[in-house]
N, C-alpha and C. Protein backbone atom coordinates (compact mmCIF):
# COMPACT_ATOMS: atom_id res chain seq x y z
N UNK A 1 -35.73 153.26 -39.14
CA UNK A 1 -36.56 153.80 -40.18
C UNK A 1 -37.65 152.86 -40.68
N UNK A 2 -37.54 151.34 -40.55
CA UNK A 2 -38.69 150.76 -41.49
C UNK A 2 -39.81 150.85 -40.25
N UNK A 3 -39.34 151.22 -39.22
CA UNK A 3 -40.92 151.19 -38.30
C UNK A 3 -41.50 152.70 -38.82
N UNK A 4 -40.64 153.59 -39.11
CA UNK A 4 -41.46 154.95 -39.62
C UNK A 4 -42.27 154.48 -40.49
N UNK A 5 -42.05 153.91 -41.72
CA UNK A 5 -42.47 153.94 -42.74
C UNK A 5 -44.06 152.52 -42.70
N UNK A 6 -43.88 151.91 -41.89
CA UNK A 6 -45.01 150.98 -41.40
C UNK A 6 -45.54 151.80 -40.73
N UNK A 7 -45.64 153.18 -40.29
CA UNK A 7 -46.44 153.88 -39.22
C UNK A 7 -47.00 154.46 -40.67
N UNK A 8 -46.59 155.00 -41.22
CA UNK A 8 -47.02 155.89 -42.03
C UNK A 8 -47.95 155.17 -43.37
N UNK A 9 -47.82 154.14 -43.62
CA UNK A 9 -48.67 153.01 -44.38
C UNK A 9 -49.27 152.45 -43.84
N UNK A 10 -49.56 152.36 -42.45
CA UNK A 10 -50.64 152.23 -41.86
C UNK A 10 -51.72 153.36 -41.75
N UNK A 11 -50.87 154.34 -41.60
CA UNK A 11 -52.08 156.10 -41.76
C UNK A 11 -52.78 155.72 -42.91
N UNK A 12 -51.77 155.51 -43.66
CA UNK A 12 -51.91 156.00 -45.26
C UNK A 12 -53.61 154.51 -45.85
N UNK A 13 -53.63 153.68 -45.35
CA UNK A 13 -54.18 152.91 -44.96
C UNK A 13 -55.49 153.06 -44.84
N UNK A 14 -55.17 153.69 -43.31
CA UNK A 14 -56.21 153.86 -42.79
C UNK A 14 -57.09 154.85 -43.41
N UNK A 15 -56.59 155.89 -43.89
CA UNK A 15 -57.33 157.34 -44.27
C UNK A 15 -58.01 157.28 -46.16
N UNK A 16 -57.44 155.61 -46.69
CA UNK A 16 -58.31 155.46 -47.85
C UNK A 16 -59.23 154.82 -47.13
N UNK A 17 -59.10 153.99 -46.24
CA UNK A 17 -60.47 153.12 -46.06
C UNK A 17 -61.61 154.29 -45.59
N UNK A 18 -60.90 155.51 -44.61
CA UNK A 18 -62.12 156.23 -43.82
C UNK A 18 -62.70 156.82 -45.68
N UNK A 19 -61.72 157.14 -46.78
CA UNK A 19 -62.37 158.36 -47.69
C UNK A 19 -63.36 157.32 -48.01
N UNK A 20 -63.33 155.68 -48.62
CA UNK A 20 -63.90 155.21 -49.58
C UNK A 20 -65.12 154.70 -48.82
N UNK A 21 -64.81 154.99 -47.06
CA UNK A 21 -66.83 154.83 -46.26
C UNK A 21 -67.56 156.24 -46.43
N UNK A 22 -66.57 156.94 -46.31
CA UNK A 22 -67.24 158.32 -46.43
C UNK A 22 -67.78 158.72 -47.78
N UNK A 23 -67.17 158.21 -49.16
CA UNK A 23 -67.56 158.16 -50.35
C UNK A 23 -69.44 157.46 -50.26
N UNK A 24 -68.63 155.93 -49.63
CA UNK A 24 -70.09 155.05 -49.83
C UNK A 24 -71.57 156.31 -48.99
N UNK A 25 -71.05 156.48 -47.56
CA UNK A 25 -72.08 157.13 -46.98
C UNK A 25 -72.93 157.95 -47.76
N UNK A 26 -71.80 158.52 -48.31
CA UNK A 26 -72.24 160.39 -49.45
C UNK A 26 -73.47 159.44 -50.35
N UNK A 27 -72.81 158.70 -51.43
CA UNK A 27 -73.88 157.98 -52.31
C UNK A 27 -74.83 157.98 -51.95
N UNK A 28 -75.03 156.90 -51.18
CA UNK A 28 -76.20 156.50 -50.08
C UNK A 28 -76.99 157.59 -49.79
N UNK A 29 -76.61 158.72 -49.04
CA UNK A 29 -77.21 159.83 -48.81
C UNK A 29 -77.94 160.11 -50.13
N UNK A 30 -77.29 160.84 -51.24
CA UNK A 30 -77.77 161.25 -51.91
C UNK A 30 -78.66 160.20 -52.64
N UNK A 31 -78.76 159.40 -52.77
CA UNK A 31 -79.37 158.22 -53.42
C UNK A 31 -81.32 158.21 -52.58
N UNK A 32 -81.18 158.53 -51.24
CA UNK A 32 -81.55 158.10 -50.21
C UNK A 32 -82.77 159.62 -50.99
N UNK A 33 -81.99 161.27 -50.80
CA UNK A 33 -82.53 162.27 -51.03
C UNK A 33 -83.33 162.42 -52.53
N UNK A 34 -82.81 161.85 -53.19
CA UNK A 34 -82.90 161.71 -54.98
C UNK A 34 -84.75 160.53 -54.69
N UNK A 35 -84.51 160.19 -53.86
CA UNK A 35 -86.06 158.94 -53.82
C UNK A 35 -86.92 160.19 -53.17
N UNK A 36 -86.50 160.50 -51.91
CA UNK A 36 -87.42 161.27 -51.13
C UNK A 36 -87.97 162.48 -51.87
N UNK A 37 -87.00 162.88 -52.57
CA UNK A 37 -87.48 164.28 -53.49
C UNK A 37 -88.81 163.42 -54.61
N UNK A 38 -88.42 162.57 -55.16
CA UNK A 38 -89.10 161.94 -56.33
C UNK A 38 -90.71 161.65 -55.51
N UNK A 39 -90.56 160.89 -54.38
CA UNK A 39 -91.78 160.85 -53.74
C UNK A 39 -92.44 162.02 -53.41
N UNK A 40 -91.61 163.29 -52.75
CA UNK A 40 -92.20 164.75 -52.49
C UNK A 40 -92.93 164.90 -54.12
N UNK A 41 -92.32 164.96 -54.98
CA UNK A 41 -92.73 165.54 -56.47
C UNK A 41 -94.10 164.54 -57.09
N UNK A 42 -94.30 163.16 -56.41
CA UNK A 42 -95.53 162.52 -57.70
C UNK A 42 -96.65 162.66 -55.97
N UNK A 43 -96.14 163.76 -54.84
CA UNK A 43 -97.13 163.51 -53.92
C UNK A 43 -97.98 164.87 -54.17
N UNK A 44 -96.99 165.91 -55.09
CA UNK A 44 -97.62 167.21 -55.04
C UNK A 44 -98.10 167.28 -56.30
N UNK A 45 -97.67 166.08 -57.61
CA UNK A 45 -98.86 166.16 -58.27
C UNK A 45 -100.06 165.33 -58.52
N UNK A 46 -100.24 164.55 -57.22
CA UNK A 46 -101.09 163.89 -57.15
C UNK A 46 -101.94 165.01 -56.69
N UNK A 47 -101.82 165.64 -55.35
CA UNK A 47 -102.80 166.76 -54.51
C UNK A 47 -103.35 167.78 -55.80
N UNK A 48 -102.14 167.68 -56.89
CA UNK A 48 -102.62 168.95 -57.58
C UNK A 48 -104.03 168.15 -58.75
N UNK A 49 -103.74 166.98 -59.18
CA UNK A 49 -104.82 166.42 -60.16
C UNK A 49 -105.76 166.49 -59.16
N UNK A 50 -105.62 166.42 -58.56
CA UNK A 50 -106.97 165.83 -57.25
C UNK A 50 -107.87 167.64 -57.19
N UNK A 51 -107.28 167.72 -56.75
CA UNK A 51 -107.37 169.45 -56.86
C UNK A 51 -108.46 170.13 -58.22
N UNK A 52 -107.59 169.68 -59.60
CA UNK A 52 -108.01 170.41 -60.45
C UNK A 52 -108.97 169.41 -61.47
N UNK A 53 -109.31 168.34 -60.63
CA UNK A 53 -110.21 167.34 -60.84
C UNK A 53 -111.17 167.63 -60.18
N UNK A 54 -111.05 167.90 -59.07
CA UNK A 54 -112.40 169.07 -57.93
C UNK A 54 -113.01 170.42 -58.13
N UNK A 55 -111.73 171.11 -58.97
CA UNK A 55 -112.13 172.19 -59.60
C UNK A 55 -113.59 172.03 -60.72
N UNK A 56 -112.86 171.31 -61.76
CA UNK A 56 -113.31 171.03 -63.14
C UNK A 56 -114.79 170.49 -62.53
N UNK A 57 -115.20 169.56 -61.65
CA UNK A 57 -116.50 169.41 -61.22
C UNK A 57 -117.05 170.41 -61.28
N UNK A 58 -116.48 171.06 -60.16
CA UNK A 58 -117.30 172.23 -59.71
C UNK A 58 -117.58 173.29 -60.52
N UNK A 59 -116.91 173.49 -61.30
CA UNK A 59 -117.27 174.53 -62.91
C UNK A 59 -118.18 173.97 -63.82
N UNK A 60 -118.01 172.40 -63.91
CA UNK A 60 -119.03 171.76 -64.37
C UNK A 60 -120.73 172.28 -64.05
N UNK A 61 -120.43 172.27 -62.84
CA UNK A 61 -122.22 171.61 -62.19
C UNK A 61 -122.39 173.95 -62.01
N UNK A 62 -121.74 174.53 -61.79
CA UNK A 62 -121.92 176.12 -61.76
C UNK A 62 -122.10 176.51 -63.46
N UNK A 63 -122.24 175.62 -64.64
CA UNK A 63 -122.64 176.16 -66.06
C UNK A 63 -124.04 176.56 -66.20
């Protein structure tokens, strides 16, 4: 029996180390998505000032 129980604390072992990489990965990921979104969001309101900075000219100089 104590070799069962060294088989099984070795699983037991093994399957926190796989949750707590798979934890880190997840973070990471989302950490990774949370930047990329933030960059998508100050890139579409940059296009949009740019935009309604081109507008506002152009209504300007059509008075």
């Amino acid at each position: 029996m104590p070799n069962n129980n060294k088989k099984n604390k070795t699983a037991e072992n093994i399957k926190d180390t796989a949750g707590a990489a798979f934890h880190t990965v997840h973070s990471a990921l989302e950490t990774t998505e949370d930047a990329a979104m933030g960059a998508v969001d100050a890139t579409a309101d940059a296009v949009e000032n740019v935009t309604n900075n081109a507008d506002n000219k152009n209504n300007k100089k059509n008075k």
